[in-house]
Protein backbone atom coordinates (compact mmCIF):
# COMPACT_ATOMS: atom_id res chain seq x y z
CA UNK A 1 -22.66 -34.79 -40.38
CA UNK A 2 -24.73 -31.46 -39.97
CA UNK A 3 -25.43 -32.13 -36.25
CA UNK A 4 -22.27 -33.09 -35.75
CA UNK A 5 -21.07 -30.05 -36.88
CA UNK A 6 -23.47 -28.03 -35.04
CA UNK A 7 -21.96 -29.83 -32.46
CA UNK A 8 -18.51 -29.11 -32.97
CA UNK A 9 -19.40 -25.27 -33.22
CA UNK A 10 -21.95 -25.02 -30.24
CA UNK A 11 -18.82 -26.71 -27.76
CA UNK A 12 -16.84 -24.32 -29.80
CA UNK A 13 -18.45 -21.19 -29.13
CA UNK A 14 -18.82 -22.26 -25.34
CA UNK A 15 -15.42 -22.55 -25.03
CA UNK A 16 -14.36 -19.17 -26.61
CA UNK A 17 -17.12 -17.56 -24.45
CA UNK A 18 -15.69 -19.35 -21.17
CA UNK A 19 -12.14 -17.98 -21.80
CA UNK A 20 -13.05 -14.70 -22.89
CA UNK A 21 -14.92 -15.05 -19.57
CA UNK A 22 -11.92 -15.35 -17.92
CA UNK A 23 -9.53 -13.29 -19.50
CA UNK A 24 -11.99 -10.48 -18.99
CA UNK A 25 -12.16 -11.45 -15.39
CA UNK A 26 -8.08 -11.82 -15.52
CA UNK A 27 -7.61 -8.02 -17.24
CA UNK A 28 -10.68 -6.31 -15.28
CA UNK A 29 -10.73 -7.66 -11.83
CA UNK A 30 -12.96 -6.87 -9.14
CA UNK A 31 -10.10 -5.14 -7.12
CA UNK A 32 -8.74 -3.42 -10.15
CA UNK A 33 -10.57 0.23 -8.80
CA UNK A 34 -9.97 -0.15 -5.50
CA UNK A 35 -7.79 2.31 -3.33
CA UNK A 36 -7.56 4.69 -5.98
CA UNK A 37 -6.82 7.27 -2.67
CA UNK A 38 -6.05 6.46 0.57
CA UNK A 39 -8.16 4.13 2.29
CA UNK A 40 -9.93 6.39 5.78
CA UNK A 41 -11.85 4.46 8.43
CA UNK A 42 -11.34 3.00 11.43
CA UNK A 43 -9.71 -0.46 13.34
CA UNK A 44 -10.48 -2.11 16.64
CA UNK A 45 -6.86 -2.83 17.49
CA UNK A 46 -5.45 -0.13 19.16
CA UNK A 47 -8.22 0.67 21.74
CA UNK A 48 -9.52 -2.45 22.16
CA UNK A 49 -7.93 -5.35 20.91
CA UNK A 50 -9.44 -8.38 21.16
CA UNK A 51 -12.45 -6.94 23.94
CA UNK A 52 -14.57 -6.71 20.59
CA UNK A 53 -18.38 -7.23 19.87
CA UNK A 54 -20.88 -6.03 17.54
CA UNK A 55 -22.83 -4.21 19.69
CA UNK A 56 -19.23 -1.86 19.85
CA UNK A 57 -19.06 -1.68 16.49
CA UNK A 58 -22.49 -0.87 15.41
CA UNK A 59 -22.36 1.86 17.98
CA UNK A 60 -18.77 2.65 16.71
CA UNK A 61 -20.33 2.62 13.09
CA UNK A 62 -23.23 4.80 14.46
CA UNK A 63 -20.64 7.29 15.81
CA UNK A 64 -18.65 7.62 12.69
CA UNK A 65 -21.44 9.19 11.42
CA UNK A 66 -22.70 11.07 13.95
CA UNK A 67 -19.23 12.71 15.34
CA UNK A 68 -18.99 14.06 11.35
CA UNK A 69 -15.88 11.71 10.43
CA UNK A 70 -18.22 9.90 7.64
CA UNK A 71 -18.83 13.74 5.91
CA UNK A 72 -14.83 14.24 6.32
CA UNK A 73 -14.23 10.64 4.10
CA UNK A 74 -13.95 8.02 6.14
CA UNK A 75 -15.53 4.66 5.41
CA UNK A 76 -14.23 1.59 6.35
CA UNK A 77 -15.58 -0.02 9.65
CA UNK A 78 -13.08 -2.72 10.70
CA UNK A 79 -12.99 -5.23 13.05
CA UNK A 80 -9.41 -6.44 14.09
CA UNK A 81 -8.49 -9.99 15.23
CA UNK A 82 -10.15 -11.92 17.57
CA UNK A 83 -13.44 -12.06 16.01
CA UNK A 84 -13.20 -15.83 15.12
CA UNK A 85 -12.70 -18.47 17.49
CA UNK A 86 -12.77 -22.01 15.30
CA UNK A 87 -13.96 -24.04 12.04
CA UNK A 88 -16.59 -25.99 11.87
CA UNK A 89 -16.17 -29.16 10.63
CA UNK A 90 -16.80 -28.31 6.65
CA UNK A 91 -13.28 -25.42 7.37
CA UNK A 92 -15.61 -22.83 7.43
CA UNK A 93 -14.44 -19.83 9.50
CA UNK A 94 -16.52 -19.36 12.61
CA UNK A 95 -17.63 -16.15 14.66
CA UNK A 96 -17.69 -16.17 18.08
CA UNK A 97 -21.16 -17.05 18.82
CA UNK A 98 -21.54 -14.79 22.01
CA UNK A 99 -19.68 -11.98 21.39
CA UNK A 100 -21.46 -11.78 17.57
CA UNK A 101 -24.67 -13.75 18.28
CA UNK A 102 -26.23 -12.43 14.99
CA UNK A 103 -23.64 -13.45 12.89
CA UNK A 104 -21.20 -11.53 10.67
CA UNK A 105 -23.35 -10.90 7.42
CA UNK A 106 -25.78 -9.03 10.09
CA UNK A 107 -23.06 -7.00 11.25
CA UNK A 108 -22.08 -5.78 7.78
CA UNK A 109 -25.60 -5.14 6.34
CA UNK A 110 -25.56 -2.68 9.33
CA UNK A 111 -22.54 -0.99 8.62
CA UNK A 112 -23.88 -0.77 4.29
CA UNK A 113 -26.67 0.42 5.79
CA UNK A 114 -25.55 3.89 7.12
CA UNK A 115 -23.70 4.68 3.91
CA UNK A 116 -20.09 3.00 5.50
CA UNK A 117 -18.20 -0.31 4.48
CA UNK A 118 -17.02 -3.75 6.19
CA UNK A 119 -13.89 -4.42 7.02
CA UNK A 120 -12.03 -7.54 8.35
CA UNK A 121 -9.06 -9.30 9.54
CA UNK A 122 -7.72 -12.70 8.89
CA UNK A 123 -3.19 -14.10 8.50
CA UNK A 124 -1.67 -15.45 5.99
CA UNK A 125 -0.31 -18.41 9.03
CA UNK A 126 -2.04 -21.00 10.91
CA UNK A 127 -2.85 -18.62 13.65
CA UNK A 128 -3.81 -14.85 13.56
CA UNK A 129 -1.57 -13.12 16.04
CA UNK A 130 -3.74 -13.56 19.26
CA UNK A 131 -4.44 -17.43 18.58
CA UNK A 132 -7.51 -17.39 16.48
CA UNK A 133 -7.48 -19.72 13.37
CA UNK A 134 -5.93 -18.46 10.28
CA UNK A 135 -6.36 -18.34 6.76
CA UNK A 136 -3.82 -20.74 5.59
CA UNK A 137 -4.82 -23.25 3.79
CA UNK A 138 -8.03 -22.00 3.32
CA UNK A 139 -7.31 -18.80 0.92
CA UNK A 140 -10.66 -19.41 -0.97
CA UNK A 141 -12.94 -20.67 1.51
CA UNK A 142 -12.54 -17.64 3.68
CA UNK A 143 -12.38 -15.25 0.68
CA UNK A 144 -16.13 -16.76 -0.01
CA UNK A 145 -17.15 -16.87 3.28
CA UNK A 146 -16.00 -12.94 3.69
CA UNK A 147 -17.79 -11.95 0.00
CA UNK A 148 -20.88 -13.96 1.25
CA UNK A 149 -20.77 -11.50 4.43
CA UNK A 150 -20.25 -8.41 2.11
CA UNK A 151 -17.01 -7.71 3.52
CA UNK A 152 -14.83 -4.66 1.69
CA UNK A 153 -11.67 -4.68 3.35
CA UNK A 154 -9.20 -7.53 4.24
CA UNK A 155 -6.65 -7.02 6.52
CA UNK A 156 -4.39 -9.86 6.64
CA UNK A 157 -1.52 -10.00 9.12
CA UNK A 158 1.63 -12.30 9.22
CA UNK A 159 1.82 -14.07 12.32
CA UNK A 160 2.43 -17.70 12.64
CA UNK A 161 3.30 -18.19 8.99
CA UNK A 162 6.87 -20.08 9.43
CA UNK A 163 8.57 -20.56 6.25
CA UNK A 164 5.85 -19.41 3.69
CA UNK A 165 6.77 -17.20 1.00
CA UNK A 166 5.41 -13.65 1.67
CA UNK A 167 4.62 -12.42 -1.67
CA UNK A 168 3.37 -15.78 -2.76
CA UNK A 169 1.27 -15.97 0.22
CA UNK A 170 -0.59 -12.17 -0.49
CA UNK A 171 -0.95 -13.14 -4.44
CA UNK A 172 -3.07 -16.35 -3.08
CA UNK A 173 -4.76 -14.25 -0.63
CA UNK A 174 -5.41 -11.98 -3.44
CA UNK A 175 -6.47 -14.53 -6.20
CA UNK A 176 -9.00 -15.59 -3.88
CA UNK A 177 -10.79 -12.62 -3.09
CA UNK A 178 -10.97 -11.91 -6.84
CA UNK A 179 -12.46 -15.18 -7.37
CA UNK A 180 -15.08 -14.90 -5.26
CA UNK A 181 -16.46 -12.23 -7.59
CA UNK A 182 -16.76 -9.11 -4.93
CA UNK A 183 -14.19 -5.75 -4.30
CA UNK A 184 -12.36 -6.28 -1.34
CA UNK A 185 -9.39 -4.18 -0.20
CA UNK A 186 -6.62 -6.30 0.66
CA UNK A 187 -4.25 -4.56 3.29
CA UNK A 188 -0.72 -6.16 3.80
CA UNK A 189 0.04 -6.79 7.54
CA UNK A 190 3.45 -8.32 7.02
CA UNK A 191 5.21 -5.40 9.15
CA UNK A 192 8.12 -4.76 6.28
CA UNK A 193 10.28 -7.31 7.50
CA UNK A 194 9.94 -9.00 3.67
CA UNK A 195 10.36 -5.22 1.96
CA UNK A 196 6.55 -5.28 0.88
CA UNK A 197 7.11 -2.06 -0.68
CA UNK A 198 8.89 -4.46 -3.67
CA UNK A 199 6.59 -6.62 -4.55
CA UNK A 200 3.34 -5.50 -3.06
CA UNK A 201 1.35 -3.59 -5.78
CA UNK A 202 2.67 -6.99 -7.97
CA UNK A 203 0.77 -9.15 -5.23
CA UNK A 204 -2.13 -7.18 -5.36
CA UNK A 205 -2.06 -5.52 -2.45
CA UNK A 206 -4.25 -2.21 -1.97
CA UNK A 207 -1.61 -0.77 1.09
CA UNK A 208 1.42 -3.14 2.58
CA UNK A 209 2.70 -2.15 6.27
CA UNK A 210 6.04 -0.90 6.34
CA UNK A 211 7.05 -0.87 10.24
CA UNK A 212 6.09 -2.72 12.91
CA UNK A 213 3.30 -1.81 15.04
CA UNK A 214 2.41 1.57 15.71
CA UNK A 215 2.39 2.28 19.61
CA UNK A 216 0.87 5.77 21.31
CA UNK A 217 3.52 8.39 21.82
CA UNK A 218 5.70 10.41 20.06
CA UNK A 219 9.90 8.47 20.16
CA UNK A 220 11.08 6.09 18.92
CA UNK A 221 11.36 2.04 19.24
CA UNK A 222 10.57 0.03 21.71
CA UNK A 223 10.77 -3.96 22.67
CA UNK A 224 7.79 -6.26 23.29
CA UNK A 225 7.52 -7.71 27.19
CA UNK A 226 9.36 -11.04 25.88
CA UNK A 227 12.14 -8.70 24.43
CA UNK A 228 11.29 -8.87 20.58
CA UNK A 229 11.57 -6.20 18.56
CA UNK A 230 9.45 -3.51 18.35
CA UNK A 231 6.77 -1.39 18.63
CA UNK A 232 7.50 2.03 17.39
CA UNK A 233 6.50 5.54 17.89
CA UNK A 234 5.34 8.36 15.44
CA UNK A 235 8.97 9.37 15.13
CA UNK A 236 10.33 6.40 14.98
CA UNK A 237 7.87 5.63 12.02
CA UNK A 238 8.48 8.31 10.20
CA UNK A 239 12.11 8.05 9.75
CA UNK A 240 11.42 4.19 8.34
CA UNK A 241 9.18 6.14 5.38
CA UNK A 242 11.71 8.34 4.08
CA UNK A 243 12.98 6.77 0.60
CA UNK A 244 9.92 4.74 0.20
CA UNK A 245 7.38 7.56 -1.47
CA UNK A 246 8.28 6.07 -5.03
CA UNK A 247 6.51 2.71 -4.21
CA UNK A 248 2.79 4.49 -3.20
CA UNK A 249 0.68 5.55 -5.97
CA UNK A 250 -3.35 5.02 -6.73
CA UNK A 251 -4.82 2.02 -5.74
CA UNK A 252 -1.11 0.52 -3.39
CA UNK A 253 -0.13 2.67 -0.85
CA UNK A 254 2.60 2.53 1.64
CA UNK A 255 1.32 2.21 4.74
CA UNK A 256 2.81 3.21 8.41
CA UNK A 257 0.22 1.48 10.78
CA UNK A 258 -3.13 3.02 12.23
CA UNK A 259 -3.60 6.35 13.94
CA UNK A 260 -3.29 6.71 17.20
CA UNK A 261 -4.98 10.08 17.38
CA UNK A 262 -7.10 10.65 20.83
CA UNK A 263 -5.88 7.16 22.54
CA UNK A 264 -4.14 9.48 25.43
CA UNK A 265 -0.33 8.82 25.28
CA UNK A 266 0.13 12.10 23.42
CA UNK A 267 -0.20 15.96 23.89
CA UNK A 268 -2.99 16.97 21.20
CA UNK A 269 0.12 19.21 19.64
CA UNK A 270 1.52 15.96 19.02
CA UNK A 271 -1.33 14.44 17.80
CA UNK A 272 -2.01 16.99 15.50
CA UNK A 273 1.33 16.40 14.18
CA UNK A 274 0.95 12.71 14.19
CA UNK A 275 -2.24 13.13 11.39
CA UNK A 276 -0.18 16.05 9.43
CA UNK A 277 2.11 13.86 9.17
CA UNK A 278 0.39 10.44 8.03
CA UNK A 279 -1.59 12.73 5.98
CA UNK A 280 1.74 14.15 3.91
CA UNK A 281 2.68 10.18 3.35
CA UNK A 282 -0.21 9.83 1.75
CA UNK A 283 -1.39 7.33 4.38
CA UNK A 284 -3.94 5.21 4.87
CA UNK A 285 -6.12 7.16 7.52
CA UNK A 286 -7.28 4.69 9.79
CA UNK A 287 -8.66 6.00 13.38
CA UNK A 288 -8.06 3.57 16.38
CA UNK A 289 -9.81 5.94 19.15
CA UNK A 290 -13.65 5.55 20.29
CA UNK A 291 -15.19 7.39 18.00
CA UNK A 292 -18.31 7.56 20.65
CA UNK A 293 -15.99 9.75 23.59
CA UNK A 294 -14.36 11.95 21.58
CA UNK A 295 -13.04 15.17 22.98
CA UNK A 296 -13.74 18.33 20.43
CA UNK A 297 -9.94 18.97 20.46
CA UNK A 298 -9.57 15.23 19.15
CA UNK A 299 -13.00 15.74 16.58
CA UNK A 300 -11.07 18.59 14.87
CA UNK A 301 -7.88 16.92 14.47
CA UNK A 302 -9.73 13.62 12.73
CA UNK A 303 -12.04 15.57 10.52
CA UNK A 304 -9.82 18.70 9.70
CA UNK A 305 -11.36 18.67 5.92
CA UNK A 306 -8.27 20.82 4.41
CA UNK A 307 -5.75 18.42 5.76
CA UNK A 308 -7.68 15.24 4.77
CA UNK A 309 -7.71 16.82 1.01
CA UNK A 310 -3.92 16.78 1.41
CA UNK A 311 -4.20 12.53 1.93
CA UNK A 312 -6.76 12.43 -0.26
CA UNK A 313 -5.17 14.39 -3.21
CA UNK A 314 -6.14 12.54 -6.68
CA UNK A 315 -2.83 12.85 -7.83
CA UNK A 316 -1.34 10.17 -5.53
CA UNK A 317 1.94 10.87 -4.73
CA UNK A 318 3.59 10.27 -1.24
CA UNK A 319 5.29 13.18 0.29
CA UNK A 320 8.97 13.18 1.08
CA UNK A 321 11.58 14.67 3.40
CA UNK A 322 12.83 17.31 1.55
CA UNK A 323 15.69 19.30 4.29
CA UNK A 324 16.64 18.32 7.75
CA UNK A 325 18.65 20.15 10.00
CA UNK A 326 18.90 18.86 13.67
CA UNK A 327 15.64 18.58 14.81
CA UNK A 328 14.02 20.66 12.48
CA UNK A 329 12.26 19.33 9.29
CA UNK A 330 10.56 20.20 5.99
CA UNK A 331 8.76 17.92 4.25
CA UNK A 332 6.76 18.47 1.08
CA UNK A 333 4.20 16.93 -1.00
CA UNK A 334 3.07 17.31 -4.71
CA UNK A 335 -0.65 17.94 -5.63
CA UNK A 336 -2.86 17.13 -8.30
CA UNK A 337 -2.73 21.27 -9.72
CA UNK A 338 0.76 22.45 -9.26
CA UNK A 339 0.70 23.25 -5.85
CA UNK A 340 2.69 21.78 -2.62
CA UNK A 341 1.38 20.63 1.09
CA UNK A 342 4.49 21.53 3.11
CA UNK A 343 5.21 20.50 7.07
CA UNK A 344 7.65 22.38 9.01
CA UNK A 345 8.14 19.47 11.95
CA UNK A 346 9.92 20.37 15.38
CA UNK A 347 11.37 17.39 16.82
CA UNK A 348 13.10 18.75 19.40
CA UNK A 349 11.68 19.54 23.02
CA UNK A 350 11.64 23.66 22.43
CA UNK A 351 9.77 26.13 20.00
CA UNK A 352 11.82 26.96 17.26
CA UNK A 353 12.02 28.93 13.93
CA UNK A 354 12.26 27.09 11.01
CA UNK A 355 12.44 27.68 6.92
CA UNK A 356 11.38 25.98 4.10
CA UNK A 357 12.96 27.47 0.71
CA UNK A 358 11.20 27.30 -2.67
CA UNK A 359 13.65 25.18 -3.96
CA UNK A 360 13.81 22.43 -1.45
CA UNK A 361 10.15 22.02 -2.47
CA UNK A 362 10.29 22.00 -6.55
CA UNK A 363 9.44 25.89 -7.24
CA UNK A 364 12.20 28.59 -8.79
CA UNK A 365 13.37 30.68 -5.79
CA UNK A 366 11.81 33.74 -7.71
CA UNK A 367 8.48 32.37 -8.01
CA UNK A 368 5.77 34.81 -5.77
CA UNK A 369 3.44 32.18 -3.88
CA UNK A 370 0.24 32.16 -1.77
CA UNK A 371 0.18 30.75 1.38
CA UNK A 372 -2.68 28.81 3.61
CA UNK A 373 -2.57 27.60 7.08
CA UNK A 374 -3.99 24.11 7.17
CA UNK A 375 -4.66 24.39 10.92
CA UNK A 376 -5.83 28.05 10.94
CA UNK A 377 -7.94 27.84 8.08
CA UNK A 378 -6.46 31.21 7.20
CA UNK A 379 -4.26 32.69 4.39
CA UNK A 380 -1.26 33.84 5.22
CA UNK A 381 -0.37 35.99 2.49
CA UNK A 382 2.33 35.81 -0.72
CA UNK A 383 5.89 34.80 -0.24
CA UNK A 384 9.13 35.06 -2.60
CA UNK A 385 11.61 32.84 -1.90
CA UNK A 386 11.08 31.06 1.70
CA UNK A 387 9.21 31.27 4.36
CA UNK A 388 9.71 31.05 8.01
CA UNK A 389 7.62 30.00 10.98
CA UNK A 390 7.89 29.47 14.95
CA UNK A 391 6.90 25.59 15.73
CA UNK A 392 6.20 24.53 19.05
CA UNK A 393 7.95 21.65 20.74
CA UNK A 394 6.82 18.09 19.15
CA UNK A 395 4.81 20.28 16.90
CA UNK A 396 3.96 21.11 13.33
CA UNK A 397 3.17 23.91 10.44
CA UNK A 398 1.07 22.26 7.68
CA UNK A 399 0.55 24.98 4.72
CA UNK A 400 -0.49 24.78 0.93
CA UNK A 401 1.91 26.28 -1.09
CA UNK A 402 0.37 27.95 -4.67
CA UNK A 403 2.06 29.60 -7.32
């Protein structure tokens, strides 16, 4: 009866330890920390879609750190779609064998190796976006396959997915990845047609697009070649954030598609204003230019430290339109100590004056302020009240406002 006993208590004890097990992995999850600012890195897509290989993005990830972008906080080195071209007969994911003849794992120990991280991309349908095989149906082999690799970033798109359920489909995704035991960033490609912004933090998403894709110049929508709807432009974009800053926050962050800084359809004045912006949203700054050709004009834009600190502010919050008046715009953003990142935006196509008053932007109208130039690097002096600025056409005024 003693052994039987000891038994009874050794199964037990194995079976307390095995739950605690998982309820500790349940409560504590490997992605619980992740995102806890901004994501910064860089994607494939938008200069060079599916003409990828890792000898580009070694010399990509060699570039990010040479061209100063890794000192300014960026990380993530991510390959877009087209990386995969079939399963082998076990379901396993396969590379494509000539354009990544040392294999995936290779790639990333490369990337960990100069200080950066892996990233990733994979859909939630049958078929990533340019015809590659998807993740359906195999959540957990892939998320094994990518921790295996030493992959840190997920992006998982939405194409080809038919009648699936898109929050359902992102918690699977998600479930997986914590499973197979390694932090992964898991970034929402599902374009905002399913409000992600609802239900995306609950899915475990680390950042959930909000528009469709992002195209290179400054107006607004614009339909695909077989008439679909739409790629957008920076304005366009911008207008779909307003309202949604109360869904962002540490660790799930709205997110209005990659930069398209230095790709060539826009004046650097607009590009400038294109990463103020993004930055004031709280974005997810995510370069799509090649990093190795960069012209100094498009360097200083990328790695402008004092703007990135605005992104990267601890505090979290997204910024928000705060006074509009034709095509003049204010928008402000809380920080961490007291202080606000303001944008006066130009739309229009001439210079113009425009204000910003101390209460459109959460300070008493009496309150005496100091005021820095973002882009100048320079301090501009104290201000009661409001201030006032000339902004160039397409152009912005990005400024830290402190009591």
């Amino acid at each position: 009866m003693r052994s039987v006993a000891k038994a009874i208590i050794a199964i037990a004890t194995f079976l307390f330890l095995l739950l605690a097990g998982a309820s500790a992995q349940q409560s504590n999850p490997p992605s619980k920390n992740l995102a806890l600012t901004p994501p910064m890195g860089w994607n494939s897509w938008n200069k060079f879609a599916c003409n990828v290989n890792e000898d580009m993005i070694r010399s990509m990830a060699d570039a990010m750190v040479k061209s100063g972008m890794k000192d300014a906080g960026y990380q993530y080195v991510n390959i877009d779609d087209c990386w995969q071209v079939s399963r082998d007969a076990s379901g396993n994911i396969v590379p494509d064998p000539e354009r990544f003849p040392h294999g995936m794992k290779a790639l990333g120990d490369y990337i960990h190796s100069l200080g950066l991280k892996f990233g990733v991309y994979s859909d939630a349908g049958s078929k990533t976006c340019a015809g590659r095989p998807g993740g359906l149906g195999h959540e957990y082999q892939d998320a094994i396959q990518y921790a295996a690799w030493g992959v840190d970033y997920l992006k998982y798109d939405w194409c080809n997915t038919t009648t699936q359920d898109a929050k359902a489909s992102y918690a699977n995704m998600r479930a997986a990845l914590d499973a197979a035991g390694r932090p992964i960033v898991l970034s929402i490609c599902e374009w905002g047609k399913a409000k992600p912004w609802l239900w995306g933090e609950e899915a475990g998403g680390n950042l959930w697009r909000t528009t469709d894709d992002i195209k290179d110049r400054w107006g607004g929508p614009e339909k695909w070649p077989d008439g679909s709807c739409c790629s957008n432009g920076v304005m366009s974009i911008l207008d779909q954030q307003a309202g949604l800053q109360s869904y962002a926050g540490p660790g799930h962050w709205n997110d209005p598609d990659m930069l398209e800084v230095g790709n060539g359809g826009m004046t650097d004045t607009e590009y400038r204003s294109h990463f103020s912006l993004w930055a004031i949203l709280a974005a997810p700054l995510i370069a799509g230019n090649d990093l190795r050709d960069m012209r100094p004009e498009i360097r200083e834009i990328l790695t402008n430290k004092e703007v990135i600190a605005v992104d990267q502010d601890p505090l979290g919050r997204e910024g928000a339109r705060v006074a509009r008046s034709g095509d003049a715009e204010v928008w402000s953003k809380q920080m961490k100590d007291g202080s606000r990142a303001v944008i006066l935006l130009n739309r229009g196509s001439v210079a113009q004056e425009i204000s910003v008053n101390w209460e459109e932007i959460g300070y008493p109208g009496h309150l005496r302020v100091s005021v820095r130039d973002l882009w100048e690097h320079k301090e501009l002096g104290n201000f009661t009240g409001r201030l006032s600025a000339s902004v160039p056409s397409h152009g912005v005024m990005m400024m830290l406002v402190k009591p």
